[in-house]
PDB file of N, CA and C in Angstrom:
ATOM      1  N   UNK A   1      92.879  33.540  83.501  1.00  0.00           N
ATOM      2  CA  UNK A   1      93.649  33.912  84.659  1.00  0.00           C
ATOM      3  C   UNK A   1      93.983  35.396  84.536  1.00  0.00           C
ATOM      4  N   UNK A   2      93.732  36.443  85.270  1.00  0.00           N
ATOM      5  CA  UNK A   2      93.653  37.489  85.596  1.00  0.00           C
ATOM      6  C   UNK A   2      94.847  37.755  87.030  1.00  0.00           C
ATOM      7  N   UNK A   3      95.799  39.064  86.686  1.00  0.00           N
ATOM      8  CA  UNK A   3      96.593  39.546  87.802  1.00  0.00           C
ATOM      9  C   UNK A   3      96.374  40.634  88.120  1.00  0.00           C
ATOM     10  N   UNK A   4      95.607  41.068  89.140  1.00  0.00           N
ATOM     11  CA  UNK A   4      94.847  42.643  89.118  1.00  0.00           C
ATOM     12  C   UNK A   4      94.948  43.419  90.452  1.00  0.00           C
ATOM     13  N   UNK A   5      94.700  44.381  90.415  1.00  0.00           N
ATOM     14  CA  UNK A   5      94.918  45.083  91.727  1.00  0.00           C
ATOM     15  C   UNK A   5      93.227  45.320  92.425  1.00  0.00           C
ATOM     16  N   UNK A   6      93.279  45.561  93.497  1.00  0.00           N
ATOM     17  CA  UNK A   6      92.234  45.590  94.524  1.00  0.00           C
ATOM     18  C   UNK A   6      90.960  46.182  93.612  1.00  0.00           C
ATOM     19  N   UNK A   7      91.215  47.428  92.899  1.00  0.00           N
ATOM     20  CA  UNK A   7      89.927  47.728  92.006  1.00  0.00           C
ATOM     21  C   UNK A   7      89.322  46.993  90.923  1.00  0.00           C
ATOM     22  N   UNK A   8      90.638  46.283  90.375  1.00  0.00           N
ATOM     23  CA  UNK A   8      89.990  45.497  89.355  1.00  0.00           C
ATOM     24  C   UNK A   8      89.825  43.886  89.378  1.00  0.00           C
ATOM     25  N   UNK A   9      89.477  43.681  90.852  1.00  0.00           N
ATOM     26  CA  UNK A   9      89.214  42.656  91.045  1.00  0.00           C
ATOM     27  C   UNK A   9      87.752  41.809  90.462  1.00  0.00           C
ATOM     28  N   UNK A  10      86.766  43.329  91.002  1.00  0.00           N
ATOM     29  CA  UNK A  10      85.375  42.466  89.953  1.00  0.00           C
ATOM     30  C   UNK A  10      85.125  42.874  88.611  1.00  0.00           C
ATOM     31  N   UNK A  11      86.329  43.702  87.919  1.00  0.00           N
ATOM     32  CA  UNK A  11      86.089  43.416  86.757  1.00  0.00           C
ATOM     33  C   UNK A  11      86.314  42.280  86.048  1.00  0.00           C
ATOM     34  N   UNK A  12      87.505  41.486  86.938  1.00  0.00           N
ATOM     35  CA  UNK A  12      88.206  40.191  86.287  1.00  0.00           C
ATOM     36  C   UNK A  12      87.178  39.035  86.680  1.00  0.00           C
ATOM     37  N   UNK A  13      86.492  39.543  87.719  1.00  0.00           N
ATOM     38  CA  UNK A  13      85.733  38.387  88.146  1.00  0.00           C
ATOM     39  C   UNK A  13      84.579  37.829  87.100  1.00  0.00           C
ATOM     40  N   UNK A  14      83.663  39.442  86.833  1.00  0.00           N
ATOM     41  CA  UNK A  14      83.305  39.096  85.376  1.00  0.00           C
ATOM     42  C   UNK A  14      83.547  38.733  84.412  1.00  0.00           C
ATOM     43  N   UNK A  15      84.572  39.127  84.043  1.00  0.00           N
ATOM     44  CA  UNK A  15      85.213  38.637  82.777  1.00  0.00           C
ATOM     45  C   UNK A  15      85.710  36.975  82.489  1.00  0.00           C
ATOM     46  N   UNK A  16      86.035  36.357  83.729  1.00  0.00           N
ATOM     47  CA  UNK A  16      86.110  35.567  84.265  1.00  0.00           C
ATOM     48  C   UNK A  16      84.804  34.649  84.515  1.00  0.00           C
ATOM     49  N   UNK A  17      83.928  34.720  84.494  1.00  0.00           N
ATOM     50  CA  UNK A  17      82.508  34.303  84.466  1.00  0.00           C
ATOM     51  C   UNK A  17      82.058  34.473  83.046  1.00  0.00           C
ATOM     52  N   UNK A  18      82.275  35.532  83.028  1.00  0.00           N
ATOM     53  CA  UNK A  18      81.383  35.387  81.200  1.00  0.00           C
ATOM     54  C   UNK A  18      82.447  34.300  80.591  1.00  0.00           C
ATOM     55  N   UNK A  19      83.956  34.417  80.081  1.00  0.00           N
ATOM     56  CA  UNK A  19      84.449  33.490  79.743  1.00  0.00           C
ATOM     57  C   UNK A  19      84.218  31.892  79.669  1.00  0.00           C
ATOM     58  N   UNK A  20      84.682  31.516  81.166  1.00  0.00           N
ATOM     59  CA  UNK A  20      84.217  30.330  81.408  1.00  0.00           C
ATOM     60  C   UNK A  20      82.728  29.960  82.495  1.00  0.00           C
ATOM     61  N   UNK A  21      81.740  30.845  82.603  1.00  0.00           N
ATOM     62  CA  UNK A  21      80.677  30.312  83.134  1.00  0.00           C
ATOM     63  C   UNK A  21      80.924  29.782  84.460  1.00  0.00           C
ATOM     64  N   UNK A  22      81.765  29.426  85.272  1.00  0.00           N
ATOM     65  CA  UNK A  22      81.667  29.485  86.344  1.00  0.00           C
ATOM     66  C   UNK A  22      82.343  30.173  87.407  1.00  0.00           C
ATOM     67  N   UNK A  23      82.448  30.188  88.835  1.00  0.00           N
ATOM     68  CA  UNK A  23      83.037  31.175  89.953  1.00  0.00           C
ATOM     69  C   UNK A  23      84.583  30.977  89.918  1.00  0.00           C
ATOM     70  N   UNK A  24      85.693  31.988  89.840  1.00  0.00           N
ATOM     71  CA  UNK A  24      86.958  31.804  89.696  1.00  0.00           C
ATOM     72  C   UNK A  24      87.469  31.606  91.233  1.00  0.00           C
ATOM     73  N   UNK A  25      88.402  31.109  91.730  1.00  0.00           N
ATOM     74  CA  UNK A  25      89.305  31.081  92.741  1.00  0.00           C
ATOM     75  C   UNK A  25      90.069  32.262  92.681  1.00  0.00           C
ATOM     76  N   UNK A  26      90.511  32.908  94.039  1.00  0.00           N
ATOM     77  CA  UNK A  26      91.034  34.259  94.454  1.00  0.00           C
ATOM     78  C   UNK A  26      91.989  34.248  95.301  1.00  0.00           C
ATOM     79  N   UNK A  27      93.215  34.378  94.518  1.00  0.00           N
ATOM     80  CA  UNK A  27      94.678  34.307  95.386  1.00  0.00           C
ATOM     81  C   UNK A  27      95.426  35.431  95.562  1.00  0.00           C
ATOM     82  N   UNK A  28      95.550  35.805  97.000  1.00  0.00           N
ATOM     83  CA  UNK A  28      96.815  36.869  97.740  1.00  0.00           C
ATOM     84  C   UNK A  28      97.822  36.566  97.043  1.00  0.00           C
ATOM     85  N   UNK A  29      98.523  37.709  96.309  1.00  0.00           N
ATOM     86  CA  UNK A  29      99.110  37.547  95.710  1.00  0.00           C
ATOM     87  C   UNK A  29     100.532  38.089  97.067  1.00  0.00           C
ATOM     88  N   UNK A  30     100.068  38.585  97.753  1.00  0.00           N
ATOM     89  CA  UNK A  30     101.084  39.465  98.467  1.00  0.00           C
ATOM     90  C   UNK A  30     101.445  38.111  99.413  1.00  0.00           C
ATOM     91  N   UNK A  31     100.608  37.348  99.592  1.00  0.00           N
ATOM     92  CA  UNK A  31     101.128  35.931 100.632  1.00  0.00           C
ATOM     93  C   UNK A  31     100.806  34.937 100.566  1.00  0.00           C
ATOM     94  N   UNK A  32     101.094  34.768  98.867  1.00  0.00           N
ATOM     95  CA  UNK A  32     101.549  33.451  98.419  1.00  0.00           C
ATOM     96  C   UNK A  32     102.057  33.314  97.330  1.00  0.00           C
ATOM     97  N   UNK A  33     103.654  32.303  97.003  1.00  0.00           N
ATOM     98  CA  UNK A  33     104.567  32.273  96.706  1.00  0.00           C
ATOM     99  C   UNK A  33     104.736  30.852  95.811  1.00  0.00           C
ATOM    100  N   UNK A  34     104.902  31.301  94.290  1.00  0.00           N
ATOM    101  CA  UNK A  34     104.934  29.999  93.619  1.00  0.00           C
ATOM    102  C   UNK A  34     106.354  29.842  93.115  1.00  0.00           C
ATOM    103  N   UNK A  35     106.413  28.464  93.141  1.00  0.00           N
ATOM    104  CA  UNK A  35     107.614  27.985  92.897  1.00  0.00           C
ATOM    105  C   UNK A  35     107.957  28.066  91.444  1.00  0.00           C
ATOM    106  N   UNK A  36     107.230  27.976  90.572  1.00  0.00           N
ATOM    107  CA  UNK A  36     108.200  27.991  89.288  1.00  0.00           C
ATOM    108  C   UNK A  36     107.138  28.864  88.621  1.00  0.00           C
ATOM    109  N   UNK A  37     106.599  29.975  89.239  1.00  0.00           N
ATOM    110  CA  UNK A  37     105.721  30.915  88.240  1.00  0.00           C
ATOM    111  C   UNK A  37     106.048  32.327  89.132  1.00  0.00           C
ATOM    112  N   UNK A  38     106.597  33.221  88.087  1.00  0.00           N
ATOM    113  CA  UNK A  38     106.146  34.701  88.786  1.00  0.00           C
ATOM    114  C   UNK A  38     105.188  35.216  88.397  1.00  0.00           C
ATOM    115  N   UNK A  39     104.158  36.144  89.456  1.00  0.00           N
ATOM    116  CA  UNK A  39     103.127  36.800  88.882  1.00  0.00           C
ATOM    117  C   UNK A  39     103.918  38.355  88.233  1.00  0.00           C
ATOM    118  N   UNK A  40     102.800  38.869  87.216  1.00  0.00           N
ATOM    119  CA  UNK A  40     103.299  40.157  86.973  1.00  0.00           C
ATOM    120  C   UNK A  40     103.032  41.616  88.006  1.00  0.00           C
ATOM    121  N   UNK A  41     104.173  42.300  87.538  1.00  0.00           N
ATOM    122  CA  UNK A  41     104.188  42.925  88.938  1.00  0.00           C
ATOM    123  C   UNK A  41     102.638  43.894  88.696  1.00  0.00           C
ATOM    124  N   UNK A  42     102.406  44.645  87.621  1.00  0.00           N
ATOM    125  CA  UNK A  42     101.178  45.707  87.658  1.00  0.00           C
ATOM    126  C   UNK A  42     100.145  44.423  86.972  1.00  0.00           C
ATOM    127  N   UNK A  43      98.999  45.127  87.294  1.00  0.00           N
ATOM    128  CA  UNK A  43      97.385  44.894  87.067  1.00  0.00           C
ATOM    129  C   UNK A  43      97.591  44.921  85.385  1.00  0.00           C
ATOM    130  N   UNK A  44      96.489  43.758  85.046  1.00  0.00           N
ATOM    131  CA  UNK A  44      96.243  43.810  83.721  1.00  0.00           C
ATOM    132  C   UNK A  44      95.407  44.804  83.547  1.00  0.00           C
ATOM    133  N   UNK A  45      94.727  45.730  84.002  1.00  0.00           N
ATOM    134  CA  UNK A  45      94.050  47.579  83.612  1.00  0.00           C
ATOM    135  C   UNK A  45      94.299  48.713  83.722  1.00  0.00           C
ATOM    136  N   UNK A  46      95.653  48.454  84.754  1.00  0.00           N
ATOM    137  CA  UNK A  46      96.103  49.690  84.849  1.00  0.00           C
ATOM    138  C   UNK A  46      98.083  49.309  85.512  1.00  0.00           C
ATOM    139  N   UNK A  47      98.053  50.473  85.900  1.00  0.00           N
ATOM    140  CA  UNK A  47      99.820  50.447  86.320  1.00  0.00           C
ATOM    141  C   UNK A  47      99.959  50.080  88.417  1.00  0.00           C
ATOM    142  N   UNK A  48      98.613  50.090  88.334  1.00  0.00           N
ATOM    143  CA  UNK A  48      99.048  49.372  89.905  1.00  0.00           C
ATOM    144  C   UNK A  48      99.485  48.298  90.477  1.00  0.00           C
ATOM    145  N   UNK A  49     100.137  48.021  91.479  1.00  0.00           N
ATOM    146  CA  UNK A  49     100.554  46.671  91.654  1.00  0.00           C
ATOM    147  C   UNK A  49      99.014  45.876  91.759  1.00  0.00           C
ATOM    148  N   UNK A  50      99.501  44.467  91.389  1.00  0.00           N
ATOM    149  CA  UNK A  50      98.944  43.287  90.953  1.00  0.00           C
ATOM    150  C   UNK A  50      98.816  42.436  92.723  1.00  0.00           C
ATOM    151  N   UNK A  51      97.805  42.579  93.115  1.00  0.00           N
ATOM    152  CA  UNK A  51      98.172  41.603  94.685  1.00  0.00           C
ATOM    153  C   UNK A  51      96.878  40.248  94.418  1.00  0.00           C
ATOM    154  N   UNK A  52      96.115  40.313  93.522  1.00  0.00           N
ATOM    155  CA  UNK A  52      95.057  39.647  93.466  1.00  0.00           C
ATOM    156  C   UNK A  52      95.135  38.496  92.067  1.00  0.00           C
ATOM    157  N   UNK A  53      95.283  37.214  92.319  1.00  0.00           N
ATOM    158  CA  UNK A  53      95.271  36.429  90.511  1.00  0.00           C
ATOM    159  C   UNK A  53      93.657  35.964  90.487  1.00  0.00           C
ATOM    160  N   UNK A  54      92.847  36.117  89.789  1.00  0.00           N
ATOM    161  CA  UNK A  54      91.812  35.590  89.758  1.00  0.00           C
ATOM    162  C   UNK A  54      91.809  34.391  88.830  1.00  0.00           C
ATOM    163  N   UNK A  55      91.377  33.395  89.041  1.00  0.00           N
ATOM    164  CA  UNK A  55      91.823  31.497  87.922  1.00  0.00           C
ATOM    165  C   UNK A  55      90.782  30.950  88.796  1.00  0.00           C
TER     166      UNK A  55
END
């Protein structure tokens, strides 16, 4: 599971594929809202906000 911003979306996607071998699911992070999980606010590559979870 990957929290990334708009650029590093297909890096996670790869990384995400090589890991587990198959296509990840891609969630707006900006408009949608979990009940007992916060996402982190910056990208796991850099300091930008995070709008994308790749899982």
């Amino acid at each position: 599971m990957y929290c990334v911003c708009k650029e590093h979306v297909e890096l996670a996607i790869d990384h995400f594929v090589d890991e587990y071998e198959d296509a990840p699911d891609l969630v707006n992070l900006t408009t949608t809202k979990f009940a007992e999980w916060q996402p982190p606010e910056h990208c796991e590559w850099c300091a930008a906000p995070a709008v994308v979870l790749v899982l």
